[in-house]
N, C-alpha and C. Protein backbone atom coordinates (compact mmCIF):
# COMPACT_ATOMS: atom_id res chain seq x y z
N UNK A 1 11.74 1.28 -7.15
CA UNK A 1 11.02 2.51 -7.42
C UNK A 1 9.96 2.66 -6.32
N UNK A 2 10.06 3.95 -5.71
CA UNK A 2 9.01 3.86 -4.78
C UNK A 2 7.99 4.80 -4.70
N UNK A 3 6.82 4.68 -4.69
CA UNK A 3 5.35 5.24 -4.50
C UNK A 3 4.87 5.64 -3.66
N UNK A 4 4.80 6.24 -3.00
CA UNK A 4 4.00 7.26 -1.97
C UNK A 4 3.30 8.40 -2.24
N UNK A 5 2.79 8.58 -0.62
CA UNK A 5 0.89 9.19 -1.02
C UNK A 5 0.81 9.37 0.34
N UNK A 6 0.35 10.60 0.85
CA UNK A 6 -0.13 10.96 2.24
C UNK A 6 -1.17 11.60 2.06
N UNK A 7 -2.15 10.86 3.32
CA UNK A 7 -3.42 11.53 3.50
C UNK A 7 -3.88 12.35 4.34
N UNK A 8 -4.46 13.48 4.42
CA UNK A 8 -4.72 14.27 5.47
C UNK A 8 -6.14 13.79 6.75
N UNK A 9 -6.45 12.93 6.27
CA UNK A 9 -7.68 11.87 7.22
C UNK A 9 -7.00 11.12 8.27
N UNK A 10 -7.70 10.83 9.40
CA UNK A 10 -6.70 9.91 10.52
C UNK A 10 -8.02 8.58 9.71
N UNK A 11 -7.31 7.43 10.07
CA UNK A 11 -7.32 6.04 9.61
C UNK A 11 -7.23 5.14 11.05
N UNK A 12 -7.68 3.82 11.19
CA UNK A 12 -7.21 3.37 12.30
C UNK A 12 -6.59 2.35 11.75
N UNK A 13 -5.89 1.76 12.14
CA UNK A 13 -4.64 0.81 12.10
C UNK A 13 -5.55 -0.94 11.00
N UNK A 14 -6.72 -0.72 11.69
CA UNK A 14 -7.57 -2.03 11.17
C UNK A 14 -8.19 -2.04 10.14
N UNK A 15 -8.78 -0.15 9.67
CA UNK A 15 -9.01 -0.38 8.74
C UNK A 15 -8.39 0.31 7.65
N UNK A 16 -7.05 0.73 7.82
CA UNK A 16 -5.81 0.87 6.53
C UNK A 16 -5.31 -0.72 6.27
N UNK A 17 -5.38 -2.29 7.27
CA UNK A 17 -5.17 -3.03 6.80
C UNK A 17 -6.30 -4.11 5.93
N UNK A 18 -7.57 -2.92 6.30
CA UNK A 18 -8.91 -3.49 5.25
C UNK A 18 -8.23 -3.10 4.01
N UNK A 19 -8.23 -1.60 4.39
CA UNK A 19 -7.90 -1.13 2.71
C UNK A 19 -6.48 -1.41 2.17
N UNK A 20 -5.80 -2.00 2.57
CA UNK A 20 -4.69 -2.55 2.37
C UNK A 20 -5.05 -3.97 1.43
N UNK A 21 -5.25 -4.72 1.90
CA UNK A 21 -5.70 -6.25 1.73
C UNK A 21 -6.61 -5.87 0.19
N UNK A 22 -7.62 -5.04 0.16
CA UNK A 22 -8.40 -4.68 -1.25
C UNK A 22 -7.86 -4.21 -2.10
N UNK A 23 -6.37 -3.16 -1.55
CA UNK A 23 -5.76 -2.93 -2.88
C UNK A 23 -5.13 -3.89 -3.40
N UNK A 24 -4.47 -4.72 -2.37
CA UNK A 24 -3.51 -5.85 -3.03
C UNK A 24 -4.49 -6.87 -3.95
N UNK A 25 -5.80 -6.68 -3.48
CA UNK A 25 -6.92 -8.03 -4.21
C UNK A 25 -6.77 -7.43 -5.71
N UNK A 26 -6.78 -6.21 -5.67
CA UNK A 26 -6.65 -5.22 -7.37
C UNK A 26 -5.69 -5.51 -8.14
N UNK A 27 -4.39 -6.03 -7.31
CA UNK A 27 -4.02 -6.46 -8.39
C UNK A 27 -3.17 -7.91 -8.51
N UNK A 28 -4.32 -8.63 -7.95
CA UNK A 28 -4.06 -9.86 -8.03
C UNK A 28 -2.82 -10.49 -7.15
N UNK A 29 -2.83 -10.18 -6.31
CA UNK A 29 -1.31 -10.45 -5.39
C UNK A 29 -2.05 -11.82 -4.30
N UNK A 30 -0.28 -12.27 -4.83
CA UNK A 30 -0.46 -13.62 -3.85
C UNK A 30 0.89 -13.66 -2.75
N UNK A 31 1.02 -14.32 -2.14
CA UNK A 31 2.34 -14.93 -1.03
C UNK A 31 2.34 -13.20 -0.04
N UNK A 32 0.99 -12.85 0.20
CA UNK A 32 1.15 -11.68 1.26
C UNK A 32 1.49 -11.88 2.29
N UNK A 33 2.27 -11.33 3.18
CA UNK A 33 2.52 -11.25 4.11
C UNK A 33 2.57 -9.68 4.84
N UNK A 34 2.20 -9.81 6.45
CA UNK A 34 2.08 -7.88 6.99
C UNK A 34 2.70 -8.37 8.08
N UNK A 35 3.03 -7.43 8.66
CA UNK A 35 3.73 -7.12 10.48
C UNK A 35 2.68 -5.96 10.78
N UNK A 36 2.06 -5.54 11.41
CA UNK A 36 1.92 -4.54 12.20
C UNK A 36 1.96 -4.10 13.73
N UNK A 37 2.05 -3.12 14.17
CA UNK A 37 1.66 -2.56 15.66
C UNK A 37 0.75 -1.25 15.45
N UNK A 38 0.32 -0.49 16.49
CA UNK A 38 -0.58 0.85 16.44
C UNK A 38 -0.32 1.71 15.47
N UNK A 39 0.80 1.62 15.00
CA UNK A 39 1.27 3.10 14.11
C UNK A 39 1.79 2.72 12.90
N UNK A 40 1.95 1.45 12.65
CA UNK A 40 1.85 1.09 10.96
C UNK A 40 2.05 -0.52 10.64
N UNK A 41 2.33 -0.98 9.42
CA UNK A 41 2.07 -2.21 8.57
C UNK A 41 2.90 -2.05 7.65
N UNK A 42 3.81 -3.27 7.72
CA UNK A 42 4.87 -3.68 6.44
C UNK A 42 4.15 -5.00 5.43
N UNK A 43 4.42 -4.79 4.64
CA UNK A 43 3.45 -5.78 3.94
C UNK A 43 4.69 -6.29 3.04
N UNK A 44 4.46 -7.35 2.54
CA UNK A 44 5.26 -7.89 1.36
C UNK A 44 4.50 -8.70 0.25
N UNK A 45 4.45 -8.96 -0.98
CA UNK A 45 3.70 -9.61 -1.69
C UNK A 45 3.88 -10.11 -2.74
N UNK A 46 3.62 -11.02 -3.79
CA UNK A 46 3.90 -10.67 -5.19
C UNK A 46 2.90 -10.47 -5.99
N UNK A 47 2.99 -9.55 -7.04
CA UNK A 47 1.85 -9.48 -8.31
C UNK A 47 2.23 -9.82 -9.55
N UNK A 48 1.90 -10.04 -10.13
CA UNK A 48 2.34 -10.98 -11.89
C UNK A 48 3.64 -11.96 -11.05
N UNK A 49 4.69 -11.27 -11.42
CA UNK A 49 5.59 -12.00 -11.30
C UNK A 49 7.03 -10.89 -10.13
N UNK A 50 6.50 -9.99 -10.00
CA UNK A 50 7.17 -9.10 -9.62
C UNK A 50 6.88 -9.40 -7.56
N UNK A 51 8.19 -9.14 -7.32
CA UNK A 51 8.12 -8.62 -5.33
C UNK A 51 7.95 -7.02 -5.21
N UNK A 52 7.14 -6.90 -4.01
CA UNK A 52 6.51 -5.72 -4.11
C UNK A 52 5.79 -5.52 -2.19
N UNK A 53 6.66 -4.65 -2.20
CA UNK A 53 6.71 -4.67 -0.30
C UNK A 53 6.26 -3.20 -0.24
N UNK A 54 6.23 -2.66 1.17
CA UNK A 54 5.55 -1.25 1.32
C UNK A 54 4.89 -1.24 2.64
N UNK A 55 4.12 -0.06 2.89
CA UNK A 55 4.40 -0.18 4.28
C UNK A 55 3.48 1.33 4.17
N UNK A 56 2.61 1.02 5.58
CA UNK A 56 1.29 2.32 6.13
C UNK A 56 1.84 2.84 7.27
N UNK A 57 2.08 4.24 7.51
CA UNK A 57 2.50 4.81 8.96
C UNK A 57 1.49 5.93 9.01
N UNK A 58 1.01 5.78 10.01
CA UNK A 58 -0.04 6.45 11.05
C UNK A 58 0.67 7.62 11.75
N UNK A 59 0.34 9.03 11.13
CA UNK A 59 0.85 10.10 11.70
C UNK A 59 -0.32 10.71 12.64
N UNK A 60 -0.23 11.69 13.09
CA UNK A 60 -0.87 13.05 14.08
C UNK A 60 -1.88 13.32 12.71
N UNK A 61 -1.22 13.73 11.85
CA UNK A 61 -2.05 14.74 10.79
C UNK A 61 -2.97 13.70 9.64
N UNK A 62 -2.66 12.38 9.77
CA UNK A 62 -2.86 11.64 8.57
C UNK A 62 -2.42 10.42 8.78
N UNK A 63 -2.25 9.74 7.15
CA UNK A 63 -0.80 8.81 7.22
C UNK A 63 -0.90 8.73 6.01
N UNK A 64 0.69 7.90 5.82
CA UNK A 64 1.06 7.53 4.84
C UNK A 64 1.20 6.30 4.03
N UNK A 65 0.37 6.06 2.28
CA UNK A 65 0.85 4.68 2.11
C UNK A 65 2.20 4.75 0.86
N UNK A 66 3.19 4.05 1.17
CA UNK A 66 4.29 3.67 0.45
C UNK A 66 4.31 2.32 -0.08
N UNK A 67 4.70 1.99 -1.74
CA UNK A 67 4.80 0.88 -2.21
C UNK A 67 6.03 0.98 -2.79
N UNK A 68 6.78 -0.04 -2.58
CA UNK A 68 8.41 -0.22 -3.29
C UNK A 68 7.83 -0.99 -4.50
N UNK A 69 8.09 -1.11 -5.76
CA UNK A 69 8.32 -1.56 -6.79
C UNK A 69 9.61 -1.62 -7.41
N UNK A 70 9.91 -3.16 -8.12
CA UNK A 70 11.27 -3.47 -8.99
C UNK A 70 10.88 -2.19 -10.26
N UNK A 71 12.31 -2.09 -10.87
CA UNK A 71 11.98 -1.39 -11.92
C UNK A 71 11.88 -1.90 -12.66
N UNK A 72 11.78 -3.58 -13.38
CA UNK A 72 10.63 -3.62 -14.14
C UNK A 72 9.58 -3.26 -14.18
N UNK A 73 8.73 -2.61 -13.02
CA UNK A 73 7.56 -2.82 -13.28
C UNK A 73 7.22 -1.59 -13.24
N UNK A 74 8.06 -0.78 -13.68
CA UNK A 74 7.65 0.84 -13.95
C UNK A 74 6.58 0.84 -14.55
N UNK A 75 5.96 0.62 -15.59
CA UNK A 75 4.94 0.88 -16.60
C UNK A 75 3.41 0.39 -15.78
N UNK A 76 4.32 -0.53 -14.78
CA UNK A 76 2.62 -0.24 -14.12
C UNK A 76 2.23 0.90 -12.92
N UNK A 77 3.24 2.32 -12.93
CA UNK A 77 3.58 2.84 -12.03
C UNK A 77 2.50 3.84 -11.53
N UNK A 78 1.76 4.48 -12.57
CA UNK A 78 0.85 5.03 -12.81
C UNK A 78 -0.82 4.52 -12.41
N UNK A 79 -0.54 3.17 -12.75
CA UNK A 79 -1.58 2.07 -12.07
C UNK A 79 -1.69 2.37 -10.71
N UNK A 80 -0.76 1.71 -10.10
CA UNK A 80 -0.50 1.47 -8.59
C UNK A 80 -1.19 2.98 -8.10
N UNK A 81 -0.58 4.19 -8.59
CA UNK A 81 -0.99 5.58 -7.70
C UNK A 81 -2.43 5.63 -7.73
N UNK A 82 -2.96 5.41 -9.56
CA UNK A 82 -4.59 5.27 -9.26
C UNK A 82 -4.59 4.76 -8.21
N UNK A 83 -4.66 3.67 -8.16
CA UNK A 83 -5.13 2.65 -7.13
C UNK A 83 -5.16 2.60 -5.67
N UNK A 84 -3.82 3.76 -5.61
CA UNK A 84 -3.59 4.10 -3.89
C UNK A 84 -4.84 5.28 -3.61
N UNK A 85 -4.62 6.05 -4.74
CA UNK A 85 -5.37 7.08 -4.22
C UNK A 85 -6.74 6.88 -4.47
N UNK A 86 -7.17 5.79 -5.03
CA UNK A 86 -9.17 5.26 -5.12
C UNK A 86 -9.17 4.98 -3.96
N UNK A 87 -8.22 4.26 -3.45
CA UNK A 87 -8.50 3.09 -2.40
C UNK A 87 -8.63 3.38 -1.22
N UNK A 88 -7.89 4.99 -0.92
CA UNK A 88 -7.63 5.34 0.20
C UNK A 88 -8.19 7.14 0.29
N UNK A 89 -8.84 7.49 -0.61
CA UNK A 89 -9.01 8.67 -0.56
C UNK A 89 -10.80 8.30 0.11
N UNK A 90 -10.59 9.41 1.13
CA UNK A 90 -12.79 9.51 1.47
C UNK A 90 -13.86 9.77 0.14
């Protein structure tokens, strides 16, 4: 199941992986791992018990954050968007 959210703010690469790293602290995620270059960040992680990967791309107008979720973990689906959009909105 996947989650996405685009912002109309430019971001720089260092600190979408600040705000990256704080959302994942929200919800308790361990075994993180990121790749990045100038224009985005793949991340991988787990929370409770679930894998949970996703990924920031740096547009002209904005960017975008995307989170893949298993579908077990639908019910926390609603969570996660809070959370994108606290975390990342000005």
């Amino acid at each position: 199941m996947k989650i996405s959210r685009n912002f109309k703010y430019k971001i720089s690469i260092n600190d979408a992986l600040d705000k990256l790293y704080e959302l994942l602290e929200m919800f308790n995620a361990t075994d993180i791992s990121h790749e990045n270059d100038e224009l985005s960040i793949l991340f991988n992680c787990k929370s409770l018990t679930f894998k949970v990967s996703g990924d920031i791309t740096l547009k002209e107008s904005g960017f975008s954050v995307t989170v893949n979720l298993p579908i077990a973990a639908m019910a926390f689906k609603s969570k996660v968007e809070r959370a994108i959009d606290k975390k990342f909105k000005v």
